[in-house]
PDB file of N, CA and C in Angstrom:
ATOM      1  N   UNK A   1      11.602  14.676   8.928  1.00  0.00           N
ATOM      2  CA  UNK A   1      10.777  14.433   7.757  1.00  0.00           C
ATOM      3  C   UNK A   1       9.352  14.134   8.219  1.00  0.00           C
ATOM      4  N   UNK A   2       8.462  15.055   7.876  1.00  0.00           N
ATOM      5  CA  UNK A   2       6.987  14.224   8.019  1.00  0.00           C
ATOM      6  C   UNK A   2       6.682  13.211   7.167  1.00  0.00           C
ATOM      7  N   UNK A   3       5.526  12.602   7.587  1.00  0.00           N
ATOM      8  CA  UNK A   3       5.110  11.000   7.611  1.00  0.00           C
ATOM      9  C   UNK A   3       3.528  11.254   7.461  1.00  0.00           C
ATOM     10  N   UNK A   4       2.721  10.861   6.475  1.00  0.00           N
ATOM     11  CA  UNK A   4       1.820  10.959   6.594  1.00  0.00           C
ATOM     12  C   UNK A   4       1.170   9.706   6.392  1.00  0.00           C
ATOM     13  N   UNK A   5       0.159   9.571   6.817  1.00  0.00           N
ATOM     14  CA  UNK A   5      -0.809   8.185   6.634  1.00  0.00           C
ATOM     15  C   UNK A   5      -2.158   8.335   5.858  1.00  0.00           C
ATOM     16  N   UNK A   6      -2.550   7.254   5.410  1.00  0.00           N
ATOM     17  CA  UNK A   6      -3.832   7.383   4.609  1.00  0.00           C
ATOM     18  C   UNK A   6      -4.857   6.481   5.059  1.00  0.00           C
ATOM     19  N   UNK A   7      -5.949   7.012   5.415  1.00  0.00           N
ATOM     20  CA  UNK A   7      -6.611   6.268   6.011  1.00  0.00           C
ATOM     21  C   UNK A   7      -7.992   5.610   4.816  1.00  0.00           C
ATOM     22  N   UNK A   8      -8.353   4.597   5.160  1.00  0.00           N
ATOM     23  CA  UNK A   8      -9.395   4.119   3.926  1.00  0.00           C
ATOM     24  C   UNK A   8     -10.382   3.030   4.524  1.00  0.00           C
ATOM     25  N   UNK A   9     -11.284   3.656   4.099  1.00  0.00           N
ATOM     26  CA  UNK A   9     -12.840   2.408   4.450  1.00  0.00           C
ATOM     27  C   UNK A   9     -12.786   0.619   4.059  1.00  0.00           C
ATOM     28  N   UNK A  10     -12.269  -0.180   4.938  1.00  0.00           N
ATOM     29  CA  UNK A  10     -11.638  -1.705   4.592  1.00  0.00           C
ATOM     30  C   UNK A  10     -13.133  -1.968   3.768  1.00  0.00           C
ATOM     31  N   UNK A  11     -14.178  -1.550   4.206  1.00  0.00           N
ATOM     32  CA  UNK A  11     -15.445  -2.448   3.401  1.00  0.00           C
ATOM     33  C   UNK A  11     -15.670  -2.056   2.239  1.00  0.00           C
ATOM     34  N   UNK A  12     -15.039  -1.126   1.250  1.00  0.00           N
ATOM     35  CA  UNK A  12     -15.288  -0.676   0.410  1.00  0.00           C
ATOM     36  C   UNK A  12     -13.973  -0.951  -0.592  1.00  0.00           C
ATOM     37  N   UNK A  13     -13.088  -1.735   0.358  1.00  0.00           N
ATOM     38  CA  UNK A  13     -11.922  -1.769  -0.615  1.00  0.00           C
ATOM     39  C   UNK A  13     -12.042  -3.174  -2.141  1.00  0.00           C
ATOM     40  N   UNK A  14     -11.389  -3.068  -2.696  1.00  0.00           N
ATOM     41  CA  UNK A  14     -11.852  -3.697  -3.951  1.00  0.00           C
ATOM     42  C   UNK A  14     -10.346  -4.364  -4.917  1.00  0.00           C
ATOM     43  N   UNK A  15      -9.427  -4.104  -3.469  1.00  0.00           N
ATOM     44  CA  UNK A  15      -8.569  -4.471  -4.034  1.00  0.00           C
ATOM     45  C   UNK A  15      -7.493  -4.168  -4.472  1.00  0.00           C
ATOM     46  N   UNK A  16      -7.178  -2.340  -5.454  1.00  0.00           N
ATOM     47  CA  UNK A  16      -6.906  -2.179  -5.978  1.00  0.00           C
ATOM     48  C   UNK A  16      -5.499  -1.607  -6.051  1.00  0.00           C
ATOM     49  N   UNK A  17      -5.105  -1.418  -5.205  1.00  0.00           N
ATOM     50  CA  UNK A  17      -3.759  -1.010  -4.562  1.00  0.00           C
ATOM     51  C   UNK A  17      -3.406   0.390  -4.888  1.00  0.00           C
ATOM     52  N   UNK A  18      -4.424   0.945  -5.080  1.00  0.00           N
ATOM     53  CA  UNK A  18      -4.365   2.603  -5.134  1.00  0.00           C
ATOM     54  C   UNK A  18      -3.897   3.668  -3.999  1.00  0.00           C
ATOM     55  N   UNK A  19      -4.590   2.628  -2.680  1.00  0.00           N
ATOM     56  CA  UNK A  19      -4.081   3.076  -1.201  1.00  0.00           C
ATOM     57  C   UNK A  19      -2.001   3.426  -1.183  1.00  0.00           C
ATOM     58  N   UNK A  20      -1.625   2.246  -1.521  1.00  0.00           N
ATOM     59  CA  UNK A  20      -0.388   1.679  -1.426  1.00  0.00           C
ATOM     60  C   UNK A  20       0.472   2.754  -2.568  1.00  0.00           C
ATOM     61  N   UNK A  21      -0.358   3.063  -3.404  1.00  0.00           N
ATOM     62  CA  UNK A  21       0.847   4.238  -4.577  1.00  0.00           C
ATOM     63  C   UNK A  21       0.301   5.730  -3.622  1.00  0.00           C
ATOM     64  N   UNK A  22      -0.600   5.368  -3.458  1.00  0.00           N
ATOM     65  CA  UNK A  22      -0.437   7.226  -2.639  1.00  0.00           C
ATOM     66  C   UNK A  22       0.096   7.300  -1.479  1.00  0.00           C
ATOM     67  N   UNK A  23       0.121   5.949  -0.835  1.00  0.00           N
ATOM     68  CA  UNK A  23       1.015   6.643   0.431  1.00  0.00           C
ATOM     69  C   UNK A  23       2.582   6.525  -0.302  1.00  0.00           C
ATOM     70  N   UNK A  24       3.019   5.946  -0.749  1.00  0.00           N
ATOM     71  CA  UNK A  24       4.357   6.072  -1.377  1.00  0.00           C
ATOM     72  C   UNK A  24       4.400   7.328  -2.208  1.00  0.00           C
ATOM     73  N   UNK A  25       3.698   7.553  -2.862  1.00  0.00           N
ATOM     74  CA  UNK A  25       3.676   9.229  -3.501  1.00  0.00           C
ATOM     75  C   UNK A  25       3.901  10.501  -2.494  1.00  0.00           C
ATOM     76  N   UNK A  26       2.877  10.201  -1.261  1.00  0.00           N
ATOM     77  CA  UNK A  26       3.046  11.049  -0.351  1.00  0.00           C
ATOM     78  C   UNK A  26       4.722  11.127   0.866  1.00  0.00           C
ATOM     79  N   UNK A  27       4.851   9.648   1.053  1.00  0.00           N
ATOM     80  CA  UNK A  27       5.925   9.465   1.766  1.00  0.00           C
ATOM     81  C   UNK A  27       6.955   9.364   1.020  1.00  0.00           C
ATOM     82  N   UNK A  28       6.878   9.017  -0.070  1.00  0.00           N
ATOM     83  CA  UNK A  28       8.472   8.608  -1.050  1.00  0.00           C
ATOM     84  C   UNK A  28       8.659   8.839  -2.119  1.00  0.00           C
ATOM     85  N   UNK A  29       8.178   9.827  -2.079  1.00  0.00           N
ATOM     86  CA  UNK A  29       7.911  10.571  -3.409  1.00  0.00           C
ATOM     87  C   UNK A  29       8.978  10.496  -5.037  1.00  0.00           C
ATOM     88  N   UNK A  30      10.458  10.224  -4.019  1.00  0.00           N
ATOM     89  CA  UNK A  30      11.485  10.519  -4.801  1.00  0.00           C
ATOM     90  C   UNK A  30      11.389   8.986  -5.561  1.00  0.00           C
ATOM     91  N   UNK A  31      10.685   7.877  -4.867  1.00  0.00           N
ATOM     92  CA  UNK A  31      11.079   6.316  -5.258  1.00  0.00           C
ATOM     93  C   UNK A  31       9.598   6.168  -6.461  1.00  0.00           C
ATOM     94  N   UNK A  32       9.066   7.580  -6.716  1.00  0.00           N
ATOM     95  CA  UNK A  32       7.715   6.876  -7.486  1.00  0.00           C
ATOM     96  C   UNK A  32       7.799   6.831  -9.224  1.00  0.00           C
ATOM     97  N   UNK A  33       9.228   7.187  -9.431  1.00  0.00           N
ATOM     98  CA  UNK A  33       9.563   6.534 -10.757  1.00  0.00           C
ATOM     99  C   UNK A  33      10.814   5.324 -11.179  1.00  0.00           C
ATOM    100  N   UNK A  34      11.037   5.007  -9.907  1.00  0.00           N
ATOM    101  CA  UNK A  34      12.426   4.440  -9.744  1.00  0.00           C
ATOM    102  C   UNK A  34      11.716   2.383  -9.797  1.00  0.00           C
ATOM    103  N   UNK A  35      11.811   1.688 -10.596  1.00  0.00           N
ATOM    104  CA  UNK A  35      11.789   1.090 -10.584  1.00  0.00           C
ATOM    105  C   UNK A  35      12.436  -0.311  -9.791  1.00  0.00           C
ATOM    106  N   UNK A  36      11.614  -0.690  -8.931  1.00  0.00           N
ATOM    107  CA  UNK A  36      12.454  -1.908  -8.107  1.00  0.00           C
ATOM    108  C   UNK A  36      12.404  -3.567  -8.815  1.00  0.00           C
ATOM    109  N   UNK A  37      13.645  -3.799  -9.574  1.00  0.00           N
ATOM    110  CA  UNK A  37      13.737  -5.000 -10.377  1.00  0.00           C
ATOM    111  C   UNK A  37      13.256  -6.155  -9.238  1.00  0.00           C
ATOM    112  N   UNK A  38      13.674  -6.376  -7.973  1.00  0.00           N
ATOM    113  CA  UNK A  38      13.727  -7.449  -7.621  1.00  0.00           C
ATOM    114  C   UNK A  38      11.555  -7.671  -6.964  1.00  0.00           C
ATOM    115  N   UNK A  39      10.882  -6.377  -7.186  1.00  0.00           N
ATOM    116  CA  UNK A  39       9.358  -6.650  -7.038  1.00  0.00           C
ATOM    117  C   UNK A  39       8.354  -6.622  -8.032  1.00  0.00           C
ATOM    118  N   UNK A  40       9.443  -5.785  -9.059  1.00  0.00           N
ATOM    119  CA  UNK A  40       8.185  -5.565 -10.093  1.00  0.00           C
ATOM    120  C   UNK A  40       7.541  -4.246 -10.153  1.00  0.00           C
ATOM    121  N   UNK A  41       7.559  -3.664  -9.509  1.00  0.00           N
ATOM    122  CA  UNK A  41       6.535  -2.654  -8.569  1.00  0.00           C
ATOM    123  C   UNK A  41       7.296  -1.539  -8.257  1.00  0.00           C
ATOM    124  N   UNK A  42       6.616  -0.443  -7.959  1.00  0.00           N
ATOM    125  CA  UNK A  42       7.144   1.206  -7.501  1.00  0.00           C
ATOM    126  C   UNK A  42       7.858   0.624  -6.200  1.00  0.00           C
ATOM    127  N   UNK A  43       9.297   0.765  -6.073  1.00  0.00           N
ATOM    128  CA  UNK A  43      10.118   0.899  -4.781  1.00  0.00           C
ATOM    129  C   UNK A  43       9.494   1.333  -3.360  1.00  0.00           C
ATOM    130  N   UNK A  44       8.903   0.466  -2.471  1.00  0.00           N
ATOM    131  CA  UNK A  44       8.982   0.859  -1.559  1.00  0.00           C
ATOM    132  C   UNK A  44       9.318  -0.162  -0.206  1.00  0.00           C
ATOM    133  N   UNK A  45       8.850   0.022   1.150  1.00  0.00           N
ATOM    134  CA  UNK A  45       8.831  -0.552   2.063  1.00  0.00           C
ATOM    135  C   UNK A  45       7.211  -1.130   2.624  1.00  0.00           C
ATOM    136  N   UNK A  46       6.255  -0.941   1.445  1.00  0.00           N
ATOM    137  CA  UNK A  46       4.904  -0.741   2.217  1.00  0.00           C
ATOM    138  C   UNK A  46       4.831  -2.464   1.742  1.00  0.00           C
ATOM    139  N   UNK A  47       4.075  -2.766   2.415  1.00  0.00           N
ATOM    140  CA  UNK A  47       3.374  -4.570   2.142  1.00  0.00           C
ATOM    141  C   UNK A  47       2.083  -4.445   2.805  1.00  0.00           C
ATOM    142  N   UNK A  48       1.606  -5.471   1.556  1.00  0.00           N
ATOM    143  CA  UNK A  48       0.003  -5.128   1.821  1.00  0.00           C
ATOM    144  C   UNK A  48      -0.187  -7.192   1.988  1.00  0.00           C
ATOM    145  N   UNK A  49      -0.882  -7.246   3.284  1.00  0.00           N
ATOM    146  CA  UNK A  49      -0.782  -8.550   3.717  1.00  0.00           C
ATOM    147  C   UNK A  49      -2.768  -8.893   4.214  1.00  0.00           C
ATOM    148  N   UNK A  50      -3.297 -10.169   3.558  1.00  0.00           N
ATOM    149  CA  UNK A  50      -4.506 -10.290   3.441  1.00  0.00           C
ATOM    150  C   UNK A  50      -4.529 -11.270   4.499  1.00  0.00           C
ATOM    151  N   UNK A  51      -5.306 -11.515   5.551  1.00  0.00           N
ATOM    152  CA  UNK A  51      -5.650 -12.723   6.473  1.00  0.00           C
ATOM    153  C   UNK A  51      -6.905 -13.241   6.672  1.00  0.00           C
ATOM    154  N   UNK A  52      -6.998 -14.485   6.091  1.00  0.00           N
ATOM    155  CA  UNK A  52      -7.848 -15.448   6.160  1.00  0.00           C
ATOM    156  C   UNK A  52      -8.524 -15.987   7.570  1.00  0.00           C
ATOM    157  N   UNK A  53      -9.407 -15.653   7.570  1.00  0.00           N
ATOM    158  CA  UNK A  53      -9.825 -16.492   9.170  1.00  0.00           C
ATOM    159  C   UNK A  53     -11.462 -16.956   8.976  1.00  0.00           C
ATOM    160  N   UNK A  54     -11.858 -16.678   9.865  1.00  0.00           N
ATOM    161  CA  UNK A  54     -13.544 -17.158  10.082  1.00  0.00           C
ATOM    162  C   UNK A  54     -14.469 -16.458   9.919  1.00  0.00           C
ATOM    163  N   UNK A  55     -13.585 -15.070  10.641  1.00  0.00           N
ATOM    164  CA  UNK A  55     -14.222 -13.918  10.099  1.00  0.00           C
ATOM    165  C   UNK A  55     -14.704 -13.477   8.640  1.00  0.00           C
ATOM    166  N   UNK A  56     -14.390 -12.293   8.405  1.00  0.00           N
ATOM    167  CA  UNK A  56     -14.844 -11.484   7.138  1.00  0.00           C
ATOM    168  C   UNK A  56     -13.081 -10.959   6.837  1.00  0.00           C
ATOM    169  N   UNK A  57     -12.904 -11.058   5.726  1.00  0.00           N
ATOM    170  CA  UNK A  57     -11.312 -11.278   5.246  1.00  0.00           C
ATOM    171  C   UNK A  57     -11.151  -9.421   6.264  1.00  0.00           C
ATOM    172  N   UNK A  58      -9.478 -10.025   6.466  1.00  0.00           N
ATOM    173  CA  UNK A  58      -8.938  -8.913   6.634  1.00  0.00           C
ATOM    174  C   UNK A  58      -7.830  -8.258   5.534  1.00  0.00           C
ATOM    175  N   UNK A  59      -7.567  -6.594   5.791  1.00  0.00           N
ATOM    176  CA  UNK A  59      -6.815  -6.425   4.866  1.00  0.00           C
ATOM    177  C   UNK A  59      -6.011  -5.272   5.473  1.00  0.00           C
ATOM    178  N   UNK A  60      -4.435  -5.983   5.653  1.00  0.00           N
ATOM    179  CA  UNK A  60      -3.643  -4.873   6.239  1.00  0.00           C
ATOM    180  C   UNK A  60      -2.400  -4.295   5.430  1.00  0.00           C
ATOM    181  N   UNK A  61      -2.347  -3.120   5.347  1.00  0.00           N
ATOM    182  CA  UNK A  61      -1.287  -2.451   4.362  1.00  0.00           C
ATOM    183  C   UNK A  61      -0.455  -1.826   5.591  1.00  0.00           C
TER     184      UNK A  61
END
């Protein structure tokens, strides 16, 4: 099975979790009407995790 990735400009991001439905559209295509009760959210494996530091926020999906 190919695997594709999406790549996106972190300084321009805004938040919106648009990144996170297209790579699941692209990779999981079959899970993008399937509702997952226990998240709320389109079924997948992706997590999008924000880290606080000293720096300038990070943002990893």
């Amino acid at each position: 099975m190919t695997r594709y990735a999406h790549l996106w400009d972190a300084s321009r991001c805004v938040g919106c979790g648009a990144c996170i439905v297209a790579c699941v559209s692209a990779n999981h295509h079959d899970l993008m009407n399937s509702d997952n009760k226990s998240w709320g959210w389109v079924a997948s494996n992706i997590r999008r995790i924000e880290v606080e530091s000293f720096r300038p926020r990070i943002l990893l999906l």
